[in-house]
N, C-alpha and C. Protein backbone atom coordinates (compact mmCIF):
# COMPACT_ATOMS: atom_id res chain seq x y z
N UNK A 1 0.84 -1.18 0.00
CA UNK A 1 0.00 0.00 0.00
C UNK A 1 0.88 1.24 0.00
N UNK A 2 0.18 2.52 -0.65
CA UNK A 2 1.27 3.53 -0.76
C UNK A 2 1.34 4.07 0.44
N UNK A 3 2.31 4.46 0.97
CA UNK A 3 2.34 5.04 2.35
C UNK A 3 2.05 6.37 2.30
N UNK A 4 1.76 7.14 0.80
CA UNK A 4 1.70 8.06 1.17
C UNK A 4 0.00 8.12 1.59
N UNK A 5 -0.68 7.62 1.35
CA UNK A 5 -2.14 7.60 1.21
C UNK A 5 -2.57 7.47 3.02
N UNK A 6 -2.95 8.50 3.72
CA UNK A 6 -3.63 8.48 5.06
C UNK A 6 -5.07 8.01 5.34
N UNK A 7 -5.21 8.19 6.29
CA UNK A 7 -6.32 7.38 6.94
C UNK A 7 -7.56 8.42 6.37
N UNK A 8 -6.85 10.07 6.76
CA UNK A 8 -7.92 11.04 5.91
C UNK A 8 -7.91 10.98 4.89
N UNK A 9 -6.93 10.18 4.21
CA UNK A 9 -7.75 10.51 2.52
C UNK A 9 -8.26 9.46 2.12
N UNK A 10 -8.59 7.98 3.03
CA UNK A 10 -9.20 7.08 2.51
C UNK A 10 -10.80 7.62 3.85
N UNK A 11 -10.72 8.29 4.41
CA UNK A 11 -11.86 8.32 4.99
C UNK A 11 -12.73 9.41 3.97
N UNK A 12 -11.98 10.44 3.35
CA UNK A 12 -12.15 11.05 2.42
C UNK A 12 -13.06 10.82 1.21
N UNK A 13 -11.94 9.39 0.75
CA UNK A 13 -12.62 8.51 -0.67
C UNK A 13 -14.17 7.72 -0.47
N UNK A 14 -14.17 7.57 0.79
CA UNK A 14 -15.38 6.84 1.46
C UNK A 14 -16.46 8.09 1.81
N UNK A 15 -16.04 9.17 1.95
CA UNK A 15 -17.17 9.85 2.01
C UNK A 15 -17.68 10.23 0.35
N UNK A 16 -16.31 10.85 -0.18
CA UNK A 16 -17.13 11.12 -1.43
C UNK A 16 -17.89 9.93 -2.32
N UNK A 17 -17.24 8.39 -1.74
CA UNK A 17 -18.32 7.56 -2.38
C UNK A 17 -19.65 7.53 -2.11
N UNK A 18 -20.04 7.82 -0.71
CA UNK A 18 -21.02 7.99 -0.53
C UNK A 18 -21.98 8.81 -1.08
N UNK A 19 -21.26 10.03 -1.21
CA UNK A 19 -22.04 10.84 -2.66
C UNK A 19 -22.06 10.75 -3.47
N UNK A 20 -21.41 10.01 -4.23
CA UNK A 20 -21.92 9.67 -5.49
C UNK A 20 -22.73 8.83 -5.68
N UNK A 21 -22.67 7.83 -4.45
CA UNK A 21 -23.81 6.54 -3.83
C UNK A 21 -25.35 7.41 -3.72
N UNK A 22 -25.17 8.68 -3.40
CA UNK A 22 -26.01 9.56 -2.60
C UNK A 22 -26.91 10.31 -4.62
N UNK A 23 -25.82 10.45 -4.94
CA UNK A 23 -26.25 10.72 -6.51
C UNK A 23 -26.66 9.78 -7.51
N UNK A 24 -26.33 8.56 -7.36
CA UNK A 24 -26.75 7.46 -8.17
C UNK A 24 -28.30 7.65 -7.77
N UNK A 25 -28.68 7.70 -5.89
CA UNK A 25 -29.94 7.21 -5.88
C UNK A 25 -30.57 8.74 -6.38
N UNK A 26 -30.53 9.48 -6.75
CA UNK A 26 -31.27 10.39 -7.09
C UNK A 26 -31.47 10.26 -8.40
N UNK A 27 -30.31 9.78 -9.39
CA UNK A 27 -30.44 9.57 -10.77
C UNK A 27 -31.92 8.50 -10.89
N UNK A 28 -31.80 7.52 -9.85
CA UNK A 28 -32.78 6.33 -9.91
C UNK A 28 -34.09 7.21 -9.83
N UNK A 29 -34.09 7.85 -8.60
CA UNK A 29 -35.57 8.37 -8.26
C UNK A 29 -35.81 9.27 -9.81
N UNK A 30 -34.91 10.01 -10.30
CA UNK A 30 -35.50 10.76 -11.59
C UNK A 30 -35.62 10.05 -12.79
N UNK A 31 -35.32 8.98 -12.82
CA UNK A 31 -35.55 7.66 -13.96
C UNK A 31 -36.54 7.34 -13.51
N UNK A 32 -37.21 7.19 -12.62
CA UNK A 32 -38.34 6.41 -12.12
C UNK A 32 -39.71 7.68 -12.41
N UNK A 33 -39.34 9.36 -11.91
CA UNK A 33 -40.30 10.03 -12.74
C UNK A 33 -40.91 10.07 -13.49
N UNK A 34 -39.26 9.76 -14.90
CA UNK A 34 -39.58 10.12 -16.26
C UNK A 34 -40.09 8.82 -16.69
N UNK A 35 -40.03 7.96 -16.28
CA UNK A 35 -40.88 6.25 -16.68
C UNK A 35 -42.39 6.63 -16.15
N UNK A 36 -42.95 7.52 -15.15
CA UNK A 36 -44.13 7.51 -14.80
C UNK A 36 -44.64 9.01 -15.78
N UNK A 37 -43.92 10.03 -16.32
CA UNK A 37 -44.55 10.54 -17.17
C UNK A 37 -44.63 10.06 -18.01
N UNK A 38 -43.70 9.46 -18.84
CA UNK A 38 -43.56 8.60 -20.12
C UNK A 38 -45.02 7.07 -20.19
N UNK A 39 -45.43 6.75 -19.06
CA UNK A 39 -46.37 6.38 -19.07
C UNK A 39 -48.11 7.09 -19.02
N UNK A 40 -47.34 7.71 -18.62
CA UNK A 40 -49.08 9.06 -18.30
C UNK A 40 -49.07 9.47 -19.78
N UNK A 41 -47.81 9.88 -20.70
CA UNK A 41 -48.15 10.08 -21.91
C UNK A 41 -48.42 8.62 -22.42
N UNK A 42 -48.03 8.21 -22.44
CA UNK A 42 -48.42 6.88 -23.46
C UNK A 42 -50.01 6.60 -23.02
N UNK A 43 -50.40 6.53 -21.81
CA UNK A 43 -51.79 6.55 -21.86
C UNK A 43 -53.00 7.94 -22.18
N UNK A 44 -51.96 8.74 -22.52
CA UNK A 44 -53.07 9.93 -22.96
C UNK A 44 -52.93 10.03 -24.80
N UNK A 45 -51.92 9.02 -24.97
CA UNK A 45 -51.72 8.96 -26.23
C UNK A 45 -53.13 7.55 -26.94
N UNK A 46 -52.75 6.70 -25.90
CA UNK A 46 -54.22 5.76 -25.95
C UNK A 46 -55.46 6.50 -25.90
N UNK A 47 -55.77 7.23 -25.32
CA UNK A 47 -57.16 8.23 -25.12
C UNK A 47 -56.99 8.99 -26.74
N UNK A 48 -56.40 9.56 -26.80
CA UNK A 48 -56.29 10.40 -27.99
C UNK A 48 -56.48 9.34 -29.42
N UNK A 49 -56.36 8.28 -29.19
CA UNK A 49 -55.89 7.11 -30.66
C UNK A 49 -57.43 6.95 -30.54
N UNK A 50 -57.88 6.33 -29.55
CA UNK A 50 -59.48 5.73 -29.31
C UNK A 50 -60.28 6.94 -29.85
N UNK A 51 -60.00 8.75 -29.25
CA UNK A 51 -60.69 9.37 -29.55
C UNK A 51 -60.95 9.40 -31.30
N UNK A 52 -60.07 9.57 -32.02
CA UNK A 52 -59.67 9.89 -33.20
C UNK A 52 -60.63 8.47 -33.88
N UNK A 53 -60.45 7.24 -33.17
CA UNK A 53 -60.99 6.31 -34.16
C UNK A 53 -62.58 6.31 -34.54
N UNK A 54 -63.60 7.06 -33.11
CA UNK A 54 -64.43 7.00 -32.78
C UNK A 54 -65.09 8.08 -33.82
N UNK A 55 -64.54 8.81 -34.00
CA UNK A 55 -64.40 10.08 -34.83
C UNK A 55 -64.85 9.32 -36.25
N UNK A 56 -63.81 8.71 -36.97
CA UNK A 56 -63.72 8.45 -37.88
C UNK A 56 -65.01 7.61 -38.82
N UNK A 57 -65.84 6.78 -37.38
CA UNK A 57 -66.75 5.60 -37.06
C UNK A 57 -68.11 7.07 -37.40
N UNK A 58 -67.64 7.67 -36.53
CA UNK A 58 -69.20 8.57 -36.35
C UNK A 58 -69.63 9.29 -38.04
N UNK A 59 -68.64 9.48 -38.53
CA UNK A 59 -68.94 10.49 -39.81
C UNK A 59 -68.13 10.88 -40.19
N UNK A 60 -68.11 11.03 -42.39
CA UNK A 60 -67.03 11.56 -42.36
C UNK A 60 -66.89 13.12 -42.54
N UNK A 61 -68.02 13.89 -42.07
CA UNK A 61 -67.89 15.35 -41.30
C UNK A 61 -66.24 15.78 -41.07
N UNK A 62 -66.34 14.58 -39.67
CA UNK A 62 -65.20 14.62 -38.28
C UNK A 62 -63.93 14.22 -38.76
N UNK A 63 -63.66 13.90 -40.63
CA UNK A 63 -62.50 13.57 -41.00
C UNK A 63 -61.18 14.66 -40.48
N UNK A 64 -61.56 15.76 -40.77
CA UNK A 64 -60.45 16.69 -40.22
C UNK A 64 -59.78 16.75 -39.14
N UNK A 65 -60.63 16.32 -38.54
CA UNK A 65 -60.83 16.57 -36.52
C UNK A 65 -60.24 15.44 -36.22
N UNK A 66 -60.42 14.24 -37.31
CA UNK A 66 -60.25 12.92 -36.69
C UNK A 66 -58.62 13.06 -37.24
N UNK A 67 -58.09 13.53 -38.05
CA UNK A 67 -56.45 13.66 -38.48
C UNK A 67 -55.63 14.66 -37.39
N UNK A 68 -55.91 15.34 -36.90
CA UNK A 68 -55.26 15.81 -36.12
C UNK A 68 -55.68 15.06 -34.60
N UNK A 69 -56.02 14.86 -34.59
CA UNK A 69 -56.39 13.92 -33.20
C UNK A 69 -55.13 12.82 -32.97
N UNK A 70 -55.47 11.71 -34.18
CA UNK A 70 -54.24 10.98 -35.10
C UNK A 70 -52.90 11.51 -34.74
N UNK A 71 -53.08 12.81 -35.38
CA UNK A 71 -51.52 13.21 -35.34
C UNK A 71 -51.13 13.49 -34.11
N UNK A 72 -51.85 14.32 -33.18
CA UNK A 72 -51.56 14.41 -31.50
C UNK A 72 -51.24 13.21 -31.41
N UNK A 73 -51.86 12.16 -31.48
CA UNK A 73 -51.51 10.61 -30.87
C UNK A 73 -50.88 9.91 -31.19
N UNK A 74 -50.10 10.38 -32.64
CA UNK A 74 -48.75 9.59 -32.82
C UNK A 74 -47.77 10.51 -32.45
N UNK A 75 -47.89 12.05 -32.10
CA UNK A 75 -46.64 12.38 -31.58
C UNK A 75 -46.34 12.21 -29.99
N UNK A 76 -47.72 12.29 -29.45
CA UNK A 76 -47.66 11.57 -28.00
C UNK A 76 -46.92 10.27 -28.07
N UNK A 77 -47.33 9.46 -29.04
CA UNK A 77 -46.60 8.31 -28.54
C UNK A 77 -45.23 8.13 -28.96
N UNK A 78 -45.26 9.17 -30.16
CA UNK A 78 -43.44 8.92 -30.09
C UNK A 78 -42.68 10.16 -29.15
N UNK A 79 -43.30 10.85 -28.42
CA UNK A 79 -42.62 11.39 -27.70
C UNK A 79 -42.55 10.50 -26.45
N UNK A 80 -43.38 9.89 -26.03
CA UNK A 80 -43.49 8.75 -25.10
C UNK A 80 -42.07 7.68 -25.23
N UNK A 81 -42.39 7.53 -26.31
CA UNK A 81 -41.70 6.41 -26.79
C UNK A 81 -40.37 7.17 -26.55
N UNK A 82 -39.79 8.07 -27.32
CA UNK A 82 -38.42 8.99 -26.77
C UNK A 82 -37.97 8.89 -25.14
N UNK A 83 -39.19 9.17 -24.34
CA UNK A 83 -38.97 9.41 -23.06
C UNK A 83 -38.99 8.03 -22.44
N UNK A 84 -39.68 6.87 -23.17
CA UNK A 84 -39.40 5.46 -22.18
C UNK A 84 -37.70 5.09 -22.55
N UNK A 85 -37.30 4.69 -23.77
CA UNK A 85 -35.99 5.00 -23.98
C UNK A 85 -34.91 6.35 -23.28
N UNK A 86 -34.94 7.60 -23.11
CA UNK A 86 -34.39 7.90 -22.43
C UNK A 86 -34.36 7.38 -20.85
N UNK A 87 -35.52 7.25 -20.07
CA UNK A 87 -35.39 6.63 -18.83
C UNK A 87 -35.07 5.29 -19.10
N UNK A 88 -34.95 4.67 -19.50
CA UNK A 88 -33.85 3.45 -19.48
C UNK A 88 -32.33 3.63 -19.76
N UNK A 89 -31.97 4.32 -20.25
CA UNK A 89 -30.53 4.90 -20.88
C UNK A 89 -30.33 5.18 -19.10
N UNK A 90 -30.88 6.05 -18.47
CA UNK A 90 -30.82 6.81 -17.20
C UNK A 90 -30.29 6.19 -16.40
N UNK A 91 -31.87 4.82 -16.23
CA UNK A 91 -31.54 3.38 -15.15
C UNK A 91 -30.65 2.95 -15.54
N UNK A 92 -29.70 2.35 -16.20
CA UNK A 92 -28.72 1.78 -16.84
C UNK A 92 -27.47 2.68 -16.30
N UNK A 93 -27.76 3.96 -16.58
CA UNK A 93 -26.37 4.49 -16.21
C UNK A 93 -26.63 4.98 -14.59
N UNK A 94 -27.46 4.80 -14.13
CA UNK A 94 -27.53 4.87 -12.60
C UNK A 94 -27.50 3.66 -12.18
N UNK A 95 -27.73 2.78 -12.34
CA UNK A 95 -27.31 1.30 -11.85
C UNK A 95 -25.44 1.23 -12.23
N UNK A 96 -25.02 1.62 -13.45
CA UNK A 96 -23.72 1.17 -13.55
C UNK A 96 -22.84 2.40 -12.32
N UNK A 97 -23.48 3.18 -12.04
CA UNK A 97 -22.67 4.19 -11.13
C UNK A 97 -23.15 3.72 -9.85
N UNK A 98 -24.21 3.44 -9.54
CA UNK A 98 -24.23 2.86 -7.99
C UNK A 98 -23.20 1.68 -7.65
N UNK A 99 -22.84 0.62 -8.70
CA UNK A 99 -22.31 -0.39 -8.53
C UNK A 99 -20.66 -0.28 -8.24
N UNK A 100 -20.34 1.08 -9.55
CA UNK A 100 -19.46 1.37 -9.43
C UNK A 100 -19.14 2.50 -7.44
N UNK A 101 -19.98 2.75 -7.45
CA UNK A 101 -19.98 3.72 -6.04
C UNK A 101 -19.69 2.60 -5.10
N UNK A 102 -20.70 1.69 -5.36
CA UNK A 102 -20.33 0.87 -4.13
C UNK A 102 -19.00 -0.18 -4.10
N UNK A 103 -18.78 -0.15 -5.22
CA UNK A 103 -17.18 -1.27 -5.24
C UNK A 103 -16.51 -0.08 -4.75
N UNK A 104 -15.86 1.38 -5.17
CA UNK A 104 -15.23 2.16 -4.27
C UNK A 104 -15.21 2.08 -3.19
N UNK A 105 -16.67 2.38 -2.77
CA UNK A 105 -16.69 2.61 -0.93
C UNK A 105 -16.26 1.26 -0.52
N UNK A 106 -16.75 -0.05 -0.93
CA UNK A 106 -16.15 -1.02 -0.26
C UNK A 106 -14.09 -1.16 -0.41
N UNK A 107 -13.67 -0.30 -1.35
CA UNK A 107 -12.25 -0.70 -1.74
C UNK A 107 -11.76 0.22 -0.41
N UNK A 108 -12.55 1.26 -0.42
CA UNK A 108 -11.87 2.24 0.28
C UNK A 108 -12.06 2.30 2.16
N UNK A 109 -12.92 1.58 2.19
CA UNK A 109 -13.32 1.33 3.81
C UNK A 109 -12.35 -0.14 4.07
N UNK A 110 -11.89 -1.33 2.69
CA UNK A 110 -11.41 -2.46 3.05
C UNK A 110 -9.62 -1.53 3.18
N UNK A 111 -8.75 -0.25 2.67
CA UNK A 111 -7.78 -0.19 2.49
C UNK A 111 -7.83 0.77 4.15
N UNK A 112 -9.09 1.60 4.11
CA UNK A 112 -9.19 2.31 6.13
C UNK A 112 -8.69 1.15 7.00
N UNK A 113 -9.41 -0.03 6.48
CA UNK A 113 -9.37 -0.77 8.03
C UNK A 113 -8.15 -1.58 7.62
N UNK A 114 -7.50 -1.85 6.99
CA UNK A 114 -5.56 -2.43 6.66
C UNK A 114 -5.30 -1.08 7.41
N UNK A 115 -5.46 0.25 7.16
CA UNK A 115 -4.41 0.99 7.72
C UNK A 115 -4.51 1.19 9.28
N UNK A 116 -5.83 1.28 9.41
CA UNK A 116 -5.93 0.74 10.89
C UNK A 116 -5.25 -0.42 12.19
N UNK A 117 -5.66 -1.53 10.72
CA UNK A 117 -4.98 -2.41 11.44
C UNK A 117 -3.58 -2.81 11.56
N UNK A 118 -2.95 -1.76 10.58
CA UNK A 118 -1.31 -1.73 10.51
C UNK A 118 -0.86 -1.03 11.77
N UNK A 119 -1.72 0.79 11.95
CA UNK A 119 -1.51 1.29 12.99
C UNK A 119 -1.39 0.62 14.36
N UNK A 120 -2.32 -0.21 14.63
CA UNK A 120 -2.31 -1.26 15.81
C UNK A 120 -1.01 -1.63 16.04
N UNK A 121 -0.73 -2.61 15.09
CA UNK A 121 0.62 -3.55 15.24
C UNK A 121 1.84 -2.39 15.44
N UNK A 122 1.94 -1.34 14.64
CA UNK A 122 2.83 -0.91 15.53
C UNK A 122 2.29 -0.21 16.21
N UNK A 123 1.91 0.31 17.21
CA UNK A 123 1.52 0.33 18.70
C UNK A 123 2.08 -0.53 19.00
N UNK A 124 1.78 -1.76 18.94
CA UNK A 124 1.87 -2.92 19.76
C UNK A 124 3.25 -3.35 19.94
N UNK A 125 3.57 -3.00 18.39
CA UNK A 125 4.93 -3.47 18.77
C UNK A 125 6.15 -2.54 19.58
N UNK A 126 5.30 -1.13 19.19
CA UNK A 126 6.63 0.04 19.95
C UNK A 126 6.17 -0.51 21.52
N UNK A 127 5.25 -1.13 21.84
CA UNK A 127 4.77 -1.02 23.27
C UNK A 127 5.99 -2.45 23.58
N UNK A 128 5.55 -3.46 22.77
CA UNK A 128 6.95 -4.37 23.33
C UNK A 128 8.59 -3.58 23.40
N UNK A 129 8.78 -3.23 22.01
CA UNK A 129 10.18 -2.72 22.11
C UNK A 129 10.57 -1.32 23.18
N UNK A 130 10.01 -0.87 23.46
CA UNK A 130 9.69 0.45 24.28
C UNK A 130 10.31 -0.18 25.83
N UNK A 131 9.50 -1.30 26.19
CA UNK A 131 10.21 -1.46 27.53
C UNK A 131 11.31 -2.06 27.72
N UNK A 132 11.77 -2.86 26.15
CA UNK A 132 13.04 -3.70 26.38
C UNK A 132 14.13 -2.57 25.84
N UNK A 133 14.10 -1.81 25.46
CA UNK A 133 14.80 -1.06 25.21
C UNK A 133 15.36 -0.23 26.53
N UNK A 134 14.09 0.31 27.17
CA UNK A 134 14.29 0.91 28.97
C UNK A 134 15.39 0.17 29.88
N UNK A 135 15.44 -1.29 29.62
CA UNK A 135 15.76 -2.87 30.38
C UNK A 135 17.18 -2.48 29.79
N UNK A 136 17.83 -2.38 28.61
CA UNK A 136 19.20 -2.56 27.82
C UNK A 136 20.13 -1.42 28.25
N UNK A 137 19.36 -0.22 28.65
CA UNK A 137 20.06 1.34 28.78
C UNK A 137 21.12 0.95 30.16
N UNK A 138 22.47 0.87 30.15
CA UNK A 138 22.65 0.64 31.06
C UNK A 138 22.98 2.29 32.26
């Protein structure tokens, strides 16, 4: 391990993983929005398709009315459709950053507690050599 690397800068790396741990889950919660608008459109895009067909059934008066109806409801759904694909692109890259967040924080809390437990041993050991050294002074 590099010696130059301290206990604060791996307590450091472990906090900022946590924020980015802390930012992954926010990426999730705003993927999970845009999947619930992207569904509210896709079902107002269904309302709009049904309206338009009903249209078409009743008379052909309502032909005009019934094409733009149509057209609202295929751009609803390909804007839908845009926005279910972007929120998956989202989840995908917020899942690959949480995973990645959390292999950090675990690298960086497993290299805290080696330096910890290095610190110990010597303690332990200046505490042996410390008194035999006192014992040798003549």
């Amino acid at each position: 391990m590099d010696p130059e690397v301290t206990a604060a800068d791996l307590a450091r790396a472990v906090s900022d993983a946590r924020q980015h741990s802390e930012a992954a889950a926010v990426h999730e919660q705003d993927a999970a929005r845009l999947a619930a608008a992207a569904d509210h459109h896709a079902d107002e895009a269904a309302v709009h398709a049904d309206h338009a067909a009903r249209h078409e059934r009743a008379a052909s008066v309502a032909a005009a009315r019934t094409q733009v109806h149509e057209h609202d409801a295929l751009a609803l759904l390909e804007h839908a459709r845009i926005e279910e694909q972007e929120t998956h692109q989202l989840r995908q890259q917020a899942h690959v950053l949480l995973v990645h967040t959390q292999e950090h924080e675990q690298d960086a809390a497993r290299a805290l507690a080696q330096i910890q437990h290095q610190s110990r041993t010597v303690v332990e050991i200046a505490d042996i050599v410390a008194p035999a050294a006192t014992r040798q002074t003549p």
